[in-house]
Protein backbone atom coordinates (compact mmCIF):
# COMPACT_ATOMS: atom_id res chain seq x y z
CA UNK A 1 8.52 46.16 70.20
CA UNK A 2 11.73 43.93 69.97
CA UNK A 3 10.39 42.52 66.48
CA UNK A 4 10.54 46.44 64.92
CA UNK A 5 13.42 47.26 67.56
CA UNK A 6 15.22 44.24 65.49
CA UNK A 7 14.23 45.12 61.89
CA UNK A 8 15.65 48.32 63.05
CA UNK A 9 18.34 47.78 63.94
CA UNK A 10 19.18 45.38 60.77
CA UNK A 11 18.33 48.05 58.60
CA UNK A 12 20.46 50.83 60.39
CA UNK A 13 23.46 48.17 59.98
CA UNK A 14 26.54 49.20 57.42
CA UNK A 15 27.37 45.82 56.85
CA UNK A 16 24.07 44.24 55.76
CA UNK A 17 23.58 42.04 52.30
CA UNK A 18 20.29 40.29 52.73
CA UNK A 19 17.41 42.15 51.92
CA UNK A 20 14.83 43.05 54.86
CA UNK A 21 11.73 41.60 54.19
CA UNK A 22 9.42 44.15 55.90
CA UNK A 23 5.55 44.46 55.00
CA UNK A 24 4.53 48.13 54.31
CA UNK A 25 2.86 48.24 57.65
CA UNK A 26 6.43 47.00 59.09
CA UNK A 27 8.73 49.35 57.34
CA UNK A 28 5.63 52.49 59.00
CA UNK A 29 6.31 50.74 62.31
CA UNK A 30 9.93 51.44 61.78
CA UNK A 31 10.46 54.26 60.69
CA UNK A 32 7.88 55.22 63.73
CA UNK A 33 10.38 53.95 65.85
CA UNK A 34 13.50 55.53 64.43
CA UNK A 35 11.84 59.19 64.75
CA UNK A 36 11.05 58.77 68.19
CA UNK A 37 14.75 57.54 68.84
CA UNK A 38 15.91 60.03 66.85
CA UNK A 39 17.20 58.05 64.09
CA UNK A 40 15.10 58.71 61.15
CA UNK A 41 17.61 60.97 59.22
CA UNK A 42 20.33 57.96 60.04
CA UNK A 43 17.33 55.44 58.41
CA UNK A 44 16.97 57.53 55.35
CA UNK A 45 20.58 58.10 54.76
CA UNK A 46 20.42 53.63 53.98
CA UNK A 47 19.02 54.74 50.40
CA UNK A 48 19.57 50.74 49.33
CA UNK A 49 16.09 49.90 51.76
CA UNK A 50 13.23 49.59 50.14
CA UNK A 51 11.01 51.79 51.55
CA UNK A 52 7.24 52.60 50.51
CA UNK A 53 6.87 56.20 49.61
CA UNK A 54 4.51 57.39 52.34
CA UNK A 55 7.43 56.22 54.59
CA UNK A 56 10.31 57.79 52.59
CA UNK A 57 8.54 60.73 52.43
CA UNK A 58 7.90 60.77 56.07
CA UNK A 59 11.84 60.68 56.76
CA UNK A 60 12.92 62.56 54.58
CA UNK A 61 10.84 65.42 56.34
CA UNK A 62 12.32 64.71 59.65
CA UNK A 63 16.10 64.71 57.42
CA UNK A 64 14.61 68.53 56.62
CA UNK A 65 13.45 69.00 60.35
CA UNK A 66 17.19 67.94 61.38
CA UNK A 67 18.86 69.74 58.74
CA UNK A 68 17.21 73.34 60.03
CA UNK A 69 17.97 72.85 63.39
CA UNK A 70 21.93 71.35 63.17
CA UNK A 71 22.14 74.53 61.07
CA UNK A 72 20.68 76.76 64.03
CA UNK A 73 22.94 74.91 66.73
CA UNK A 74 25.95 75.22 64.63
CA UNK A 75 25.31 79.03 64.26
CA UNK A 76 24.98 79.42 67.99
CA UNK A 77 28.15 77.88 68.59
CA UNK A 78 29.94 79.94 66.78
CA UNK A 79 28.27 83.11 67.73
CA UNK A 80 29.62 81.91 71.19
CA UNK A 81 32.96 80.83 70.32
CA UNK A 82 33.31 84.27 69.02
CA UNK A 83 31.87 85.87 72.01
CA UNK A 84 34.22 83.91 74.54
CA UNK A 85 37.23 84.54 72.24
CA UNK A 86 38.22 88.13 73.36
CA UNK A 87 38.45 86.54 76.74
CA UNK A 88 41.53 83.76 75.85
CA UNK A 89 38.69 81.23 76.14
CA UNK A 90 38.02 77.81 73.93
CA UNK A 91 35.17 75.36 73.93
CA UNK A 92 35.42 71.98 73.43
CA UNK A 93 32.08 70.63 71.75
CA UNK A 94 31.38 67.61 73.25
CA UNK A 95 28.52 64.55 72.40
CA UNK A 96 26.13 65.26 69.55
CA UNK A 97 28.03 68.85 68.17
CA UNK A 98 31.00 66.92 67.95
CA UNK A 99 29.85 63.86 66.19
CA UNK A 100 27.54 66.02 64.04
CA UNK A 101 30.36 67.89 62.75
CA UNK A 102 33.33 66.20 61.98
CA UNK A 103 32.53 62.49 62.57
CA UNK A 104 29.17 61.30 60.81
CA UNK A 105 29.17 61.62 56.79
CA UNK A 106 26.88 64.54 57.13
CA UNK A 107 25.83 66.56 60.04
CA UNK A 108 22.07 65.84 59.14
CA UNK A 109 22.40 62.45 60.02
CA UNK A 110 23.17 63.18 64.01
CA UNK A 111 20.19 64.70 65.67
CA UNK A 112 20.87 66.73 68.61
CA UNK A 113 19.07 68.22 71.73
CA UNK A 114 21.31 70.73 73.61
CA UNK A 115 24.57 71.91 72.61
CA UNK A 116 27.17 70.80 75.09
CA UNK A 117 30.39 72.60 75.50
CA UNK A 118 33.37 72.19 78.12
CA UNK A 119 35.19 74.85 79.53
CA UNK A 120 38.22 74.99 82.30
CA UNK A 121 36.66 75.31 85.71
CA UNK A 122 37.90 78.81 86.02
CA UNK A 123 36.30 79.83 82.99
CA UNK A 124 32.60 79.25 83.53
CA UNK A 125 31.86 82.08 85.44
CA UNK A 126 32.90 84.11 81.83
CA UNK A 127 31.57 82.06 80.27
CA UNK A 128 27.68 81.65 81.98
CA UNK A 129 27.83 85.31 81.83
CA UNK A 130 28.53 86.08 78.44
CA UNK A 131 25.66 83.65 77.90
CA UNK A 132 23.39 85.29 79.34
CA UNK A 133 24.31 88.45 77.81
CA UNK A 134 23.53 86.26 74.06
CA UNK A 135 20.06 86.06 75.60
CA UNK A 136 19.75 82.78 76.74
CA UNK A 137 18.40 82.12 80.59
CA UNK A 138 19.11 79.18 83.01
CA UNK A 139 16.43 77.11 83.78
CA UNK A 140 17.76 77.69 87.25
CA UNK A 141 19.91 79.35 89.64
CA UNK A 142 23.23 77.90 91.54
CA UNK A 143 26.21 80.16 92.16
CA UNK A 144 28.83 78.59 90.30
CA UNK A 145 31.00 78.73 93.13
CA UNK A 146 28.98 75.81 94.94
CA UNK A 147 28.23 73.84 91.49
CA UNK A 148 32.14 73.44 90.88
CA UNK A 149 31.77 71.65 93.86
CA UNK A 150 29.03 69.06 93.33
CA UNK A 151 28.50 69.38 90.06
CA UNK A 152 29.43 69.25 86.51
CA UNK A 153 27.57 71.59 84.42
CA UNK A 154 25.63 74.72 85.64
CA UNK A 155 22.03 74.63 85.04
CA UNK A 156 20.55 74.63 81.31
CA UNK A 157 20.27 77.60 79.73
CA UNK A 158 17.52 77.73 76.88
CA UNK A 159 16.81 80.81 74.46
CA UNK A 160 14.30 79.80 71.71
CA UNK A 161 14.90 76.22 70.60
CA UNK A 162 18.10 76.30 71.61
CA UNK A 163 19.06 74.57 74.74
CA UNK A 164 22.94 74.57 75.77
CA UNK A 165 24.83 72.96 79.07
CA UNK A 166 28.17 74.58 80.17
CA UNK A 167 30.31 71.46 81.58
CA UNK A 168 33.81 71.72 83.31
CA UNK A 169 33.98 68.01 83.24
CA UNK A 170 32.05 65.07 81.94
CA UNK A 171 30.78 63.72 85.27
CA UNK A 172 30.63 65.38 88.80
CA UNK A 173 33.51 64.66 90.50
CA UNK A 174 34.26 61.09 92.16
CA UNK A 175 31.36 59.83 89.64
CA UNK A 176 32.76 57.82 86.14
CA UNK A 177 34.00 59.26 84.16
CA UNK A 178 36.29 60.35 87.19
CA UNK A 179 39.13 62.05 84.28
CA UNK A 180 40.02 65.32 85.29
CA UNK A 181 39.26 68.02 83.23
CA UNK A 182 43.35 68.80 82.46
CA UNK A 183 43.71 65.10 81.04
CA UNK A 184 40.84 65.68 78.55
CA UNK A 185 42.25 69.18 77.25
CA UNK A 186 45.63 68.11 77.07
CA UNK A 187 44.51 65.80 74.03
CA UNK A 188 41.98 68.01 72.74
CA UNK A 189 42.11 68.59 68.45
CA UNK A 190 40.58 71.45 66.42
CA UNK A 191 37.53 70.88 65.59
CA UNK A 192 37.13 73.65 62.41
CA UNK A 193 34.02 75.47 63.34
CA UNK A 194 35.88 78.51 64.82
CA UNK A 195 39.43 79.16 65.68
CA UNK A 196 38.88 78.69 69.53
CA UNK A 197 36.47 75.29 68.72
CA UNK A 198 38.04 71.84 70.12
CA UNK A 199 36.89 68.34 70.34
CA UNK A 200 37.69 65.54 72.72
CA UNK A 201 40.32 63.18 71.34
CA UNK A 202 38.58 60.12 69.89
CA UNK A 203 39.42 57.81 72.51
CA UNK A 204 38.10 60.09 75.04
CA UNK A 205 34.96 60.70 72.80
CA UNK A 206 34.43 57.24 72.63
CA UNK A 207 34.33 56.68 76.22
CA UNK A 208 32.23 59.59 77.20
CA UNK A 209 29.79 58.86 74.67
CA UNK A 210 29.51 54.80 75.88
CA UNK A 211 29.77 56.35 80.01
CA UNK A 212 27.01 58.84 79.31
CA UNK A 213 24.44 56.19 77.55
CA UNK A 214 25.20 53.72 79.89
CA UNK A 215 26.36 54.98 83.30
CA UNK A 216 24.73 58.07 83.77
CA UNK A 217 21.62 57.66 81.45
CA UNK A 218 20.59 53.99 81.79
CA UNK A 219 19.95 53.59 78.22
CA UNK A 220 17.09 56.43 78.48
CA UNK A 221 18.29 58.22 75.36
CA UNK A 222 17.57 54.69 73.37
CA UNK A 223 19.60 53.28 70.31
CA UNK A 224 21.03 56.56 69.78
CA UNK A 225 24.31 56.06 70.97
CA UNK A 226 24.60 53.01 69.75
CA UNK A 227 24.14 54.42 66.17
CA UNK A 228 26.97 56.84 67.31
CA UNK A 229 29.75 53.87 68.04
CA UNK A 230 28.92 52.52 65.09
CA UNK A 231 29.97 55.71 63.00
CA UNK A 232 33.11 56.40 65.27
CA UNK A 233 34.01 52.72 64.61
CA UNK A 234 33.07 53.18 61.03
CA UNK A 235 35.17 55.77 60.02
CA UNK A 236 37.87 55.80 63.00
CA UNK A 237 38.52 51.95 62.16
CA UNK A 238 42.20 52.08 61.53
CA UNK A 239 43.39 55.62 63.35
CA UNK A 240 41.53 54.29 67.20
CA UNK A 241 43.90 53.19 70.20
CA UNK A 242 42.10 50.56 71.32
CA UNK A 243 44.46 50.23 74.50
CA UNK A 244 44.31 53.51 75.20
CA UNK A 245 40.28 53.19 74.99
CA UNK A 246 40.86 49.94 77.38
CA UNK A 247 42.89 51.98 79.50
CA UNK A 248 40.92 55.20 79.99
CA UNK A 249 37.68 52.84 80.73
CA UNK A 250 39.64 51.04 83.28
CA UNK A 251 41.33 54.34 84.51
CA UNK A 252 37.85 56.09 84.69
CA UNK A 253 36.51 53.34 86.43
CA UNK A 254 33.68 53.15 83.74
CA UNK A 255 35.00 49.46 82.32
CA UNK A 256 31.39 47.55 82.61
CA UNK A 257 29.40 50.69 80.69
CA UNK A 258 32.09 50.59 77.60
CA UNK A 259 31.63 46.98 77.73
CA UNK A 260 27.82 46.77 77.67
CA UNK A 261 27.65 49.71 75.12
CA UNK A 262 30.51 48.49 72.66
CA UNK A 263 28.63 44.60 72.97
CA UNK A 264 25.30 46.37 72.00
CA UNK A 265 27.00 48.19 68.58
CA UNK A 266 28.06 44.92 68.20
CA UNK A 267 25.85 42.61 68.25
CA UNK A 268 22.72 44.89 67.11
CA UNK A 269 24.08 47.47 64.47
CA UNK A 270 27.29 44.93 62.93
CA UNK A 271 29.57 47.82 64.59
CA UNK A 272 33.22 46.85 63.33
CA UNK A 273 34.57 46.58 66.64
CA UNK A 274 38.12 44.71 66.90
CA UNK A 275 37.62 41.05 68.81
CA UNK A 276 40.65 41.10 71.26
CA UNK A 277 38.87 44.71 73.05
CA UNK A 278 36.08 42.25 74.63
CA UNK A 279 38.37 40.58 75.19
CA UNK A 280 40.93 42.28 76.97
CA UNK A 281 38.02 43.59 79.02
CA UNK A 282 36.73 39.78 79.64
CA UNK A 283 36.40 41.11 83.82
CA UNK A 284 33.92 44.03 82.42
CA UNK A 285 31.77 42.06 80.05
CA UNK A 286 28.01 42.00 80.75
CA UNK A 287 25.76 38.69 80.59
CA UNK A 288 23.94 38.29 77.34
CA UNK A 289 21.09 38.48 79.88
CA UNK A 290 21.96 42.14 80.97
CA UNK A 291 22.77 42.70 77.48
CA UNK A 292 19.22 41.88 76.21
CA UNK A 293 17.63 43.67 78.84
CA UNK A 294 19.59 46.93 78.08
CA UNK A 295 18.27 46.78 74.67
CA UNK A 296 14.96 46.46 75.64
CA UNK A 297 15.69 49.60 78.02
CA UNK A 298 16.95 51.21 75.27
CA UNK A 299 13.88 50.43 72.44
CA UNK A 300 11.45 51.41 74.86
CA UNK A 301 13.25 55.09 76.03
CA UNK A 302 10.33 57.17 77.20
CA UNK A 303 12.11 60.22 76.56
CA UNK A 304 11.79 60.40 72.92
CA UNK A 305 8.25 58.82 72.97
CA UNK A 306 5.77 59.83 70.53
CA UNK A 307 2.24 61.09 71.26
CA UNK A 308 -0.53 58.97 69.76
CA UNK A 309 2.34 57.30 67.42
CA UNK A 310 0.43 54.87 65.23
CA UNK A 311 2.42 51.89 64.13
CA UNK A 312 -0.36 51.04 61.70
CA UNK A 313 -0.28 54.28 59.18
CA UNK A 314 2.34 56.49 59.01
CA UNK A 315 3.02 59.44 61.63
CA UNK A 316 3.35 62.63 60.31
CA UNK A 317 6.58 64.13 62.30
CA UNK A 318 4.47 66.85 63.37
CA UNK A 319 2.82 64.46 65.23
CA UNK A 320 5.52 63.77 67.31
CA UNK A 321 7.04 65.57 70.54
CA UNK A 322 9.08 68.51 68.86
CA UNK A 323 12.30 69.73 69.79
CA UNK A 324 10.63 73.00 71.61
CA UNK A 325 7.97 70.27 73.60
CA UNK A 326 11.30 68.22 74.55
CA UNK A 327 13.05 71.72 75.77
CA UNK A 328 9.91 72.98 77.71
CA UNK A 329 9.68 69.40 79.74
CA UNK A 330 13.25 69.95 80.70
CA UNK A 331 12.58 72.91 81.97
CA UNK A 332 10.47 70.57 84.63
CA UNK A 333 13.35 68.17 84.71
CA UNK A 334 16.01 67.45 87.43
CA UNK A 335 18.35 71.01 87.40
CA UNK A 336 16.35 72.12 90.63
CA UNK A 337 16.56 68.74 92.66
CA UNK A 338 20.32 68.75 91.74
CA UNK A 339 20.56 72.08 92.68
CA UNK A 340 19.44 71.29 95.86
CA UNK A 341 21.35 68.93 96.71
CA UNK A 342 24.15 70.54 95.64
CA UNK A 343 23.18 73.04 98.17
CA UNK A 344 22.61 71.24 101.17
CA UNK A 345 25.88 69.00 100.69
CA UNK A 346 28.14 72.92 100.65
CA UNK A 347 25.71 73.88 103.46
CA UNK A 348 26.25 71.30 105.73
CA UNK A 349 29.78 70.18 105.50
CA UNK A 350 29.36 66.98 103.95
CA UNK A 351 31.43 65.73 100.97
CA UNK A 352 30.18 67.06 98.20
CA UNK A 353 31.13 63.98 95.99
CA UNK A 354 28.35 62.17 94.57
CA UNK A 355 28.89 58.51 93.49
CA UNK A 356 26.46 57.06 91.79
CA UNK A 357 28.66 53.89 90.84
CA UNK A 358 29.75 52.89 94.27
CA UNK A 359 26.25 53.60 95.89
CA UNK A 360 24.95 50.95 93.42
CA UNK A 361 27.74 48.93 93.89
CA UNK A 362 26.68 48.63 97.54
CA UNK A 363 23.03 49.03 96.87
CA UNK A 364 23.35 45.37 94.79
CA UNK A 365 25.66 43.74 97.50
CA UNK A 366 23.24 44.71 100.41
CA UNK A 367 19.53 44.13 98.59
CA UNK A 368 18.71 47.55 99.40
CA UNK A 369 17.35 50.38 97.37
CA UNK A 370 18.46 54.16 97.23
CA UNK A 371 16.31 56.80 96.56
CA UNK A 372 18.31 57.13 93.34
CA UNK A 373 17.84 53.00 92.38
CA UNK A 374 13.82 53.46 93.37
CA UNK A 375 13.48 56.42 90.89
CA UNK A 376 15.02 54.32 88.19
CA UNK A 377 12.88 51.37 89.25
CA UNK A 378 13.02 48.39 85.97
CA UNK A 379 16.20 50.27 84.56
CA UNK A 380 19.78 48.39 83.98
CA UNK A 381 22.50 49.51 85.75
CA UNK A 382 25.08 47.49 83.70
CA UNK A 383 27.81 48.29 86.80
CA UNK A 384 25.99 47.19 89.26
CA UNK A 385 24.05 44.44 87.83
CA UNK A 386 27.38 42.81 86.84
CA UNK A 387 28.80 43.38 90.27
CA UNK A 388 26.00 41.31 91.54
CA UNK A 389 25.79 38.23 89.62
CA UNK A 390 22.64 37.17 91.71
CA UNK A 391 20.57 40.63 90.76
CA UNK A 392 19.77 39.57 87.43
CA UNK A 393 18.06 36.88 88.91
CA UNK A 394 16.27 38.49 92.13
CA UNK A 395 14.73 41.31 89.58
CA UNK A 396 13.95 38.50 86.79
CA UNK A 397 11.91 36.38 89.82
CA UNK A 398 10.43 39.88 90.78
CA UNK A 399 8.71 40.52 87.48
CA UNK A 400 7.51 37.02 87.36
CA UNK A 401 5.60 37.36 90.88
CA UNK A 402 3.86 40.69 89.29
């Protein structure tokens, strides 16, 4: 898997000038793995590769697959935004809608699964409702009173293909990214697709996009996000505050996942990132170890695994999960376990904070597992791994006793 993960990697790179020397059967096994992480238009956007036909025909059909359906989430944006407008309201477009739109070259190139917009807490009620009345229904039910409490986004709401999250911030509270909302709005920029559309600043962006692979997602969503520093780096190069990027990670106590995630653009994908950053964040920097098993994590994400993928002929992309298979197996996903909890914390008086990053943080000092470690059982947990600088080794003795 590394081998192809590697080949990759060097072909998704902006800065390459030796030719990949790939056999056919190679370049299948690649382009394999860049539809099931969701990188195939990105891979045929590098038109200088030499690809064999059956495999540049085979992503250029997921380009089309991509095209139709940034099309479709861009449309139901809007149709929102206009809804929400009558009632003073504006979205800011956060993750893949941003990036899509007004950061990679085209908005082909970013492939996205929900749409993800962030409102002002006092807004969401409006806004969940006028939601619903668009058609779409939540995969479950929470008043929203109790998930602005424990929570950061109400539960999913689907309609068609079309999956979309309503956020009031980017983390539940007392989890990194601990920003509050105000401090991300007050830096907000137009973002063109309606009047009442925003987007995150770019440091913020940044941040939440390196937080969200790393802190809260454990590398699950793959080389994705890496391929999205790259691009911000790529065509932010000159306008980025790099101390303010150094200072929000710090401030948002998320310092180790920005490390680990801009080392990975780095060092995999050639991302142009400036040399004193690592280094004015020498106290957050990961081990190459963790680093090498966080792209491992990342090349093998089961979420975006394909069924019966051959890596010896080429896949058709029909033959991979589709976006409406992906929605229907959230559908089974976490919203009702979170609701629940979110539920019992309001019930029963106790603080509703969750805090992922300091119950890890103890979880590494003490040797112990919480339920939430054990359910991510063989995953990196850059923060806590780093806080621990004896883990590494415990879970690298572990595997070798199995």
């Amino acid at each position: 898997m590394n081998r192809i993960g590697e080949a990759l990697c060097a072909a998704l790179r902006e800065d390459t000038t030796t030719p990949l020397t790939l056999t056919p059967d190679d370049w299948r096994a690649v382009a394999t793995l860049a539809i099931r992480q969701r990188v195939g238009p990105l891979l045929f956007s590098r038109k200088h590769l030499p690809f064999p036909d059956d495999v540049r025909a085979q992503l250029r059909a997921r380009a089309e697959v991509s095209a139709k359906r940034v099309l479709m989430q861009q449309a139901a944006f809007r149709e929102l935004a206009a809804r929400v407008a009558p009632h003073g309201i504006s979205l800011i477009a956060l993750k893949g809608l941003h990036l899509a739109t007004s950061v990679y070259p085209s908005p082909v190139l970013r492939e996205m699964n929900d749409i993800d917009v962030m409102v002002r807490p006092e807004q969401v009620e409006t806004v969940s409702d006028v939601v619903r009345a668009l058609g779409y229904r939540p995969l479950g039910e929470i008043p929203v009173a109790i998930a602005l409490k424990a929570m950061h986004h109400v539960p999913r709401f689907i309609k068609g293909q079309i999956g979309l999250e309503v956020h009031w911030r980017l983390a539940p509270a007392g989890t990194p990214p601990t920003v509050e909302p105000e401090a991300l709005w007050s830096g907000a920029r137009p973002l063109g697709l309606a009047p009442n559309a925003m987007t995150l600043a770019p440091e913020d962006l940044l941040v939440h996009i390196c937080v969200h692979a790393a802190g809260l997602h454990h590398f699950e969503q793959g080389i994705r996000p890496l391929c999205d520093v790259l691009t911000m780096l790529s065509v932010w190069r000159d306008r980025l505050d790099w101390d303010g990027v150094v200072e929000r990670a710090r401030a948002w106590q998320c310092d180790r996942s920005v490390a680990i995630v801009l080392t990975l653009a780095q060092s995999r994908l050639g991302a142009p990132l400036p040399a004193e950053v690592l280094a004015n964040m020498a106290d957050a920097r990961p081990s190459a170890a963790i680093v090498d098993l966080a792209f491992t994590q990342a090349l093998s994400a089961g979420r975006f695994a394909c069924h019966k993928a051959s890596t010896s002929r080429v896949t058709h992309p029909a033959a991979c999960r589709t976006d409406g298979d992906y929605l229907s197996e959230r559908r089974n996903e976490s919203n009702h376990a979170q609701i629940g909890c979110a539920e019992t914390r309001c019930r029963s008086g106790s603080p509703t904070r969750m805090e992922p990053s300091d119950s890890r943080r103890s979880t590494a000092q003490s040797g112990t597992h919480s339920p939430r470690s054990t359910q991510r059982a063989g995953r990196v947990d850059p923060r806590a791994l780093d806080q621990d600088p004896n883990c590494h080794q415990r879970k690298s003795a572990g595997q070798a006793g199995q």
